[in-house]
N, C-alpha and C. Protein backbone atom coordinates (compact mmCIF):
# COMPACT_ATOMS: atom_id res chain seq x y z
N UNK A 1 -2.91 1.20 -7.08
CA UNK A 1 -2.14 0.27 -6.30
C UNK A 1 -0.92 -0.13 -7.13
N UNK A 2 0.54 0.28 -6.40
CA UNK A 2 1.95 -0.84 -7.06
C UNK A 2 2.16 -1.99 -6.80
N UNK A 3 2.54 -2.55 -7.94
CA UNK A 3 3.46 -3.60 -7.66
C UNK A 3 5.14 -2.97 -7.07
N UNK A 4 4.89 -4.17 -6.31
CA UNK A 4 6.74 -3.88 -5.39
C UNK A 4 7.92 -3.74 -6.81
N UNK A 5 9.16 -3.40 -6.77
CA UNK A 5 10.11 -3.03 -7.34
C UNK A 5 10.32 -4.32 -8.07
N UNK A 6 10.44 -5.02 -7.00
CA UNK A 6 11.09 -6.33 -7.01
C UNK A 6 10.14 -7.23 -8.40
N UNK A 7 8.68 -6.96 -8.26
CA UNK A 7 7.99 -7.71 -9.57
C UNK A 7 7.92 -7.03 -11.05
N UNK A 8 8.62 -5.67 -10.97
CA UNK A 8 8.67 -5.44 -12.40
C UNK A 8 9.98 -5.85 -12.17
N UNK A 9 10.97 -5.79 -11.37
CA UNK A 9 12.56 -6.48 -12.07
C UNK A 9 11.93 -8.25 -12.37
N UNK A 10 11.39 -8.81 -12.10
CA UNK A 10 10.86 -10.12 -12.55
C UNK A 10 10.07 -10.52 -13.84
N UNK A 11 9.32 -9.11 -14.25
CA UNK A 11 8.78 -9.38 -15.75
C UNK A 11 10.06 -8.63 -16.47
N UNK A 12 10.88 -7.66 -16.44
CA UNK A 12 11.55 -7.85 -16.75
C UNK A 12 12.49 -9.25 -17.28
N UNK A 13 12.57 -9.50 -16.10
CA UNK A 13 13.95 -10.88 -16.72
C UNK A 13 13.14 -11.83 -17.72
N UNK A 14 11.49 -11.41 -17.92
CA UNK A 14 11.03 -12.64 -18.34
C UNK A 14 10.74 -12.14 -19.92
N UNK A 15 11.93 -10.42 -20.01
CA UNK A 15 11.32 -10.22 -21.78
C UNK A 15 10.85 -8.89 -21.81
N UNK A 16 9.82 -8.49 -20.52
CA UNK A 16 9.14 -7.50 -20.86
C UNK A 16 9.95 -6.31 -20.57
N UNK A 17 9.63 -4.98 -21.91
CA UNK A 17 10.40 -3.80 -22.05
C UNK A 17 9.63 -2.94 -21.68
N UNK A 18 9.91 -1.65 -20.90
CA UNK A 18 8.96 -0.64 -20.57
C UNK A 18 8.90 -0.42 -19.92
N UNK A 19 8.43 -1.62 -19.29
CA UNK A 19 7.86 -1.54 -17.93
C UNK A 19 8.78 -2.01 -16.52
N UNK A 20 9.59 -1.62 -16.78
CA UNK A 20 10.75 -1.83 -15.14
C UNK A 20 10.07 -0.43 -14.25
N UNK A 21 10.42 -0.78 -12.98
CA UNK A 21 9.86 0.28 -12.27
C UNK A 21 10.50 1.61 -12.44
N UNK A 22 11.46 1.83 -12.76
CA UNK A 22 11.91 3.01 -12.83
C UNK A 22 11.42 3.64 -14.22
N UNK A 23 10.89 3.31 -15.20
CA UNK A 23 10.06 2.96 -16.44
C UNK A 23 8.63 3.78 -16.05
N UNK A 24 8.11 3.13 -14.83
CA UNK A 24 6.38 3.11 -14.69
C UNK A 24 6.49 4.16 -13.77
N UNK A 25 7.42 4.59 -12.70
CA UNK A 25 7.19 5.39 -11.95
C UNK A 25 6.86 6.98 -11.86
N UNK A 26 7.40 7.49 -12.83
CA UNK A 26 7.03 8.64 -12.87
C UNK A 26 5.52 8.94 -13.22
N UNK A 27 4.80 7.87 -13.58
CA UNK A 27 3.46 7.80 -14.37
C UNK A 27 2.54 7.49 -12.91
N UNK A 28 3.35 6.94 -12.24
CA UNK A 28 2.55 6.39 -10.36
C UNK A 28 2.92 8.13 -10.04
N UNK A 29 3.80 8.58 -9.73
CA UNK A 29 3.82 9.89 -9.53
C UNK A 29 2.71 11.18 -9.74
N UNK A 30 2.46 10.98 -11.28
CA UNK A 30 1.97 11.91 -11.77
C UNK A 30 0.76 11.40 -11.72
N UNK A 31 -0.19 10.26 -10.68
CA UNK A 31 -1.01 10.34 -10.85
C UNK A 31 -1.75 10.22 -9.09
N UNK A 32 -0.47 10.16 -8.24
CA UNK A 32 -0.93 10.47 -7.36
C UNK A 32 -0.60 11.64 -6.64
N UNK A 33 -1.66 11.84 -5.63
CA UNK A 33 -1.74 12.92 -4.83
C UNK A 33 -1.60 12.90 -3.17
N UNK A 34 -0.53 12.50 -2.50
CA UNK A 34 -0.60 12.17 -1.24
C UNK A 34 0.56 13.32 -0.26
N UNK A 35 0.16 13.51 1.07
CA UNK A 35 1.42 14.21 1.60
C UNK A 35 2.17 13.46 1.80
N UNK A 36 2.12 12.11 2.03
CA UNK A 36 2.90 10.90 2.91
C UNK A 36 3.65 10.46 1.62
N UNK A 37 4.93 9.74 2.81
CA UNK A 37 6.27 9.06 2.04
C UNK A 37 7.04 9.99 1.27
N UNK A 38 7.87 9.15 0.48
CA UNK A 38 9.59 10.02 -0.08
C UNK A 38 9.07 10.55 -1.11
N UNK A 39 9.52 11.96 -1.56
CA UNK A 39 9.17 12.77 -2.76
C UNK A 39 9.66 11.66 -4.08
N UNK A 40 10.64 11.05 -3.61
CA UNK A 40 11.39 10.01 -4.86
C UNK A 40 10.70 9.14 -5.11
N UNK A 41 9.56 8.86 -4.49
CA UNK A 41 8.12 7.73 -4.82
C UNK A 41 7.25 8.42 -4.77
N UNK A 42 6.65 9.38 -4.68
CA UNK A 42 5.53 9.78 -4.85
C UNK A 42 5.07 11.21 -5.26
N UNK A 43 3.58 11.05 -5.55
CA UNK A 43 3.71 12.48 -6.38
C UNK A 43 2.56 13.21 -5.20
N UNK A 44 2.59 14.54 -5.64
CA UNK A 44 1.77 15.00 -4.32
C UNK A 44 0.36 16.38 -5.42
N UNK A 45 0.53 16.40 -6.52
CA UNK A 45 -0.66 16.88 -7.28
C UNK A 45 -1.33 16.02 -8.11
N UNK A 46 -1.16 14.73 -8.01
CA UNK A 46 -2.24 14.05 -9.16
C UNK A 46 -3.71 14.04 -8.98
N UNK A 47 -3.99 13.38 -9.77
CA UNK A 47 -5.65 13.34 -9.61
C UNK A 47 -6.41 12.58 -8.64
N UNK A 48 -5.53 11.46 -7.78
CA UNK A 48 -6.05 10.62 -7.58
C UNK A 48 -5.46 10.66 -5.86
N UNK A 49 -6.34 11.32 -4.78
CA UNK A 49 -5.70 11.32 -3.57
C UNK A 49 -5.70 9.59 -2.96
N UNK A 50 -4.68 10.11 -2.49
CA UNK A 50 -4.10 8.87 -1.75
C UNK A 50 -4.16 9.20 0.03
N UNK A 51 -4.35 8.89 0.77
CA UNK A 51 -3.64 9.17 2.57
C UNK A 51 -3.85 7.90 3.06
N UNK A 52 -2.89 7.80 4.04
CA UNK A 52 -2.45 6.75 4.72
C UNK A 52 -3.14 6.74 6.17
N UNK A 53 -4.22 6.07 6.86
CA UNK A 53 -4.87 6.69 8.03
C UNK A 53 -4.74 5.88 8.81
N UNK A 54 -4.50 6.13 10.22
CA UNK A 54 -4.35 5.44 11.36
C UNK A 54 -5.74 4.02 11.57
N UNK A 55 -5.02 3.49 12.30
CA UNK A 55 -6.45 1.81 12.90
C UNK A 55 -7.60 3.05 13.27
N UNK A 56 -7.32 4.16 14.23
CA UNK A 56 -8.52 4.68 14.75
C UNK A 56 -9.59 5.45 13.73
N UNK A 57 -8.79 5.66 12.60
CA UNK A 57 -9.57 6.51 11.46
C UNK A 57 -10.37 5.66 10.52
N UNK A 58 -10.14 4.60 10.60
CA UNK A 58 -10.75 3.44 9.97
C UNK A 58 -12.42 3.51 10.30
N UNK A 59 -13.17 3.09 9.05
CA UNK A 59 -14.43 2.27 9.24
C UNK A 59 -14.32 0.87 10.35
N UNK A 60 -15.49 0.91 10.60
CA UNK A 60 -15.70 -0.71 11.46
C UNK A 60 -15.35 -1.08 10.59
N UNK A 61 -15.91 -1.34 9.30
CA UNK A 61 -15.87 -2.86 8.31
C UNK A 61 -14.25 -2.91 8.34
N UNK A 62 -13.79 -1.89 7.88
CA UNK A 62 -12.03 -1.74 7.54
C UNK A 62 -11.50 -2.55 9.12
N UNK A 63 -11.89 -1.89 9.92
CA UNK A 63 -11.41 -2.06 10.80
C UNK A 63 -11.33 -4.12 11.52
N UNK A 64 -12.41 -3.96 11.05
CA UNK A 64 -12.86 -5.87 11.66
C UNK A 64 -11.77 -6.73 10.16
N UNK A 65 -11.68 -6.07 9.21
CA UNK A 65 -10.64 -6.75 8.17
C UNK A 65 -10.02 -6.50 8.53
N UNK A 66 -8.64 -5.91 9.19
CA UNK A 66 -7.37 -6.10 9.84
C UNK A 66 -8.01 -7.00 10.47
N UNK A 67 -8.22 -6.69 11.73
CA UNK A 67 -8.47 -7.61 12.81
C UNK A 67 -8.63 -8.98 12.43
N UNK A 68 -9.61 -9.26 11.27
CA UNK A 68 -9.43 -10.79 11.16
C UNK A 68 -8.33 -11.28 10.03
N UNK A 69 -7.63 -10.54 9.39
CA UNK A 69 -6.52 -10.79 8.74
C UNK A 69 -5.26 -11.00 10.10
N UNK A 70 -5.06 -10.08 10.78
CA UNK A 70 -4.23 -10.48 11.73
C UNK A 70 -4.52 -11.80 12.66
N UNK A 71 -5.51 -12.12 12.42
CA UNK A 71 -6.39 -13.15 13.75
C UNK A 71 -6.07 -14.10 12.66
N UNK A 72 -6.27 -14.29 11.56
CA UNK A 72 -5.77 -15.80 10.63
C UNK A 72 -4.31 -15.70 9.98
N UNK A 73 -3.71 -14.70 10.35
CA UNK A 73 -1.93 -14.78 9.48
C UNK A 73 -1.18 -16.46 9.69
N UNK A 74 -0.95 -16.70 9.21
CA UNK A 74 0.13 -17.65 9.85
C UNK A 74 1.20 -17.78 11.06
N UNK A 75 1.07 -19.17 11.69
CA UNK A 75 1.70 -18.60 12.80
C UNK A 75 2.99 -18.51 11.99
N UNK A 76 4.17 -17.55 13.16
CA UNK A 76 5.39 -17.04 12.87
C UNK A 76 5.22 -15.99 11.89
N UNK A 77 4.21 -15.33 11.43
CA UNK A 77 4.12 -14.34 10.20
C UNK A 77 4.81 -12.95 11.23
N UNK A 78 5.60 -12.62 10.66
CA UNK A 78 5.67 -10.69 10.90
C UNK A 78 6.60 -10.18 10.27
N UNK A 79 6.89 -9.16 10.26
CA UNK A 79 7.80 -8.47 9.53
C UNK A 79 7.14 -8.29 8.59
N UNK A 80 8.00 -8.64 7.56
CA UNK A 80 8.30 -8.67 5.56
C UNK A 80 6.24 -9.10 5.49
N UNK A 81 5.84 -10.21 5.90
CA UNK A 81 4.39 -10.59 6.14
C UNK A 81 3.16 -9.41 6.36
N UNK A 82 3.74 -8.83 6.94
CA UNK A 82 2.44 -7.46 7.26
C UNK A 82 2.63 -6.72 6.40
N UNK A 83 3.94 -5.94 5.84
CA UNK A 83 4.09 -5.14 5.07
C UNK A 83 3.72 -5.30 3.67
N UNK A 84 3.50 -6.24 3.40
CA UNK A 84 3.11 -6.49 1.94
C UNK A 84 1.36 -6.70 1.86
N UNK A 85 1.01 -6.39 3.08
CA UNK A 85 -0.89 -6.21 2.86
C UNK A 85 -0.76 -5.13 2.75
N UNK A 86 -1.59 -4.71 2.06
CA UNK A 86 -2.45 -3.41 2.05
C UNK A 86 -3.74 -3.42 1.29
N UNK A 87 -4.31 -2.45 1.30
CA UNK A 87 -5.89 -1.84 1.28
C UNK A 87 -6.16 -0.69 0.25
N UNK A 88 -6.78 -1.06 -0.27
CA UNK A 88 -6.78 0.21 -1.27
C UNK A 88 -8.20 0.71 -1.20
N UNK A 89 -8.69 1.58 -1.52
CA UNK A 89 -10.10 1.85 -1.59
C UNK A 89 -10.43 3.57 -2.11
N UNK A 90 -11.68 2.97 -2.73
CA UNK A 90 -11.74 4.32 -3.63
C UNK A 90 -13.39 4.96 -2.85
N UNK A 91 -13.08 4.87 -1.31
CA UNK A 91 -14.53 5.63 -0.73
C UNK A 91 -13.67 6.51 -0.13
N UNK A 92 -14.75 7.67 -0.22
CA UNK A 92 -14.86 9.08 0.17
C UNK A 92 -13.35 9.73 -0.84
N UNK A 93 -12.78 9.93 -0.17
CA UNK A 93 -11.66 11.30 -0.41
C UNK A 93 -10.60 9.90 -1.24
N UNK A 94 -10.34 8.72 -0.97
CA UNK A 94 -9.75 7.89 -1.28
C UNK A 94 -9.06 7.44 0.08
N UNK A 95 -8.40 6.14 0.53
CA UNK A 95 -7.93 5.28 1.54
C UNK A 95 -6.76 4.47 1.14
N UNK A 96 -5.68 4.17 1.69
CA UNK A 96 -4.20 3.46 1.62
C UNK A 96 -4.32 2.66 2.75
N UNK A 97 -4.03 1.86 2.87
CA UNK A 97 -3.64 1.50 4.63
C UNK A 97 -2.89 0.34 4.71
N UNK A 98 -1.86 0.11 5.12
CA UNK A 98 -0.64 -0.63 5.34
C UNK A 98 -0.92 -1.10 6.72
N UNK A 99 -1.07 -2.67 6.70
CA UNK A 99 -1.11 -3.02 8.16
C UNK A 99 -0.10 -2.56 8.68
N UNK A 100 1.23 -2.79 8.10
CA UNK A 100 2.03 -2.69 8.80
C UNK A 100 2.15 -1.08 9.59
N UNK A 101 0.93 -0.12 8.74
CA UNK A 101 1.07 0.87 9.81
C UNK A 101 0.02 1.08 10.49
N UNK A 102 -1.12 0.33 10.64
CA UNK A 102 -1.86 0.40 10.98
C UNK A 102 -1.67 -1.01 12.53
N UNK A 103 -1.15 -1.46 12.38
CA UNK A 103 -1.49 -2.70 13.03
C UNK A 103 -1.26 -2.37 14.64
N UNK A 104 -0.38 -1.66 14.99
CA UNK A 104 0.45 -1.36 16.25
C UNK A 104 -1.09 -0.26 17.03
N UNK A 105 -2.06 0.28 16.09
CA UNK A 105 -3.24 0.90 16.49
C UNK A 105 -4.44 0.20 17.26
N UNK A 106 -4.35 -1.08 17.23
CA UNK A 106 -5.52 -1.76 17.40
C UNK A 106 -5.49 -3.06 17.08
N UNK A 107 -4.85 -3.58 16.02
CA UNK A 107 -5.05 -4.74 15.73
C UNK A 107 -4.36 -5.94 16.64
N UNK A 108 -4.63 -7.15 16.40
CA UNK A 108 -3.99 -7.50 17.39
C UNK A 108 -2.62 -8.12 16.73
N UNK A 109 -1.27 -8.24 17.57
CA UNK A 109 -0.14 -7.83 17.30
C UNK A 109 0.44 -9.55 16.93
């Protein structure tokens, strides 16, 4: 799982060397394995598969966590708000899931 761009430019300003994202990324690259998203973020032979799967490909359990994450968001939440959940999980083949791409599948909107 990354942190957004935006929080290594923030340990940055606070000192720390190394680690800016353009620093860490090639190392997120080379260790994942996904078809999905920009070749300029991601790597597609690492060790560690990644895929991004639709609301319908989901487990129940996965599935009832959107659902009640969307059912308690705050009111006025969307946009910038959905996109910054995600799911990580290390069952079966490995799992990604971005409400924000998942949500328009099932969840409620």
């Amino acid at each position: 799982m990354r942190a957004r761009a935006s929080d290594f430019a923030k340990w940055a300003d606070h000192g720390v060397e190394g680690w800016s994202f353009d620093d860490v990324l090639p190392t997120f690259k080379a260790l994942e394995n996904t078809p999905d998203g920009d070749d300029e973020f991601h790597g597609r032979s690492g060790p560690f598969p990644i895929r991004l799967r639709s609301y319908e490909e989901l487990t129940t359990s996965l599935k009832a966590f959107i659902d009640a994450v969307m059912k308690a968001r705050p009111s006025g939440a969307k946009g910038n708000y959905m996109k910054k959940i995600s799911i990580s999980s290390t069952m079966g083949p490995g799992v990604k899931i971005s409400l924000a791409s998942v949500g328009a599948g099932g969840a409620a909107a």
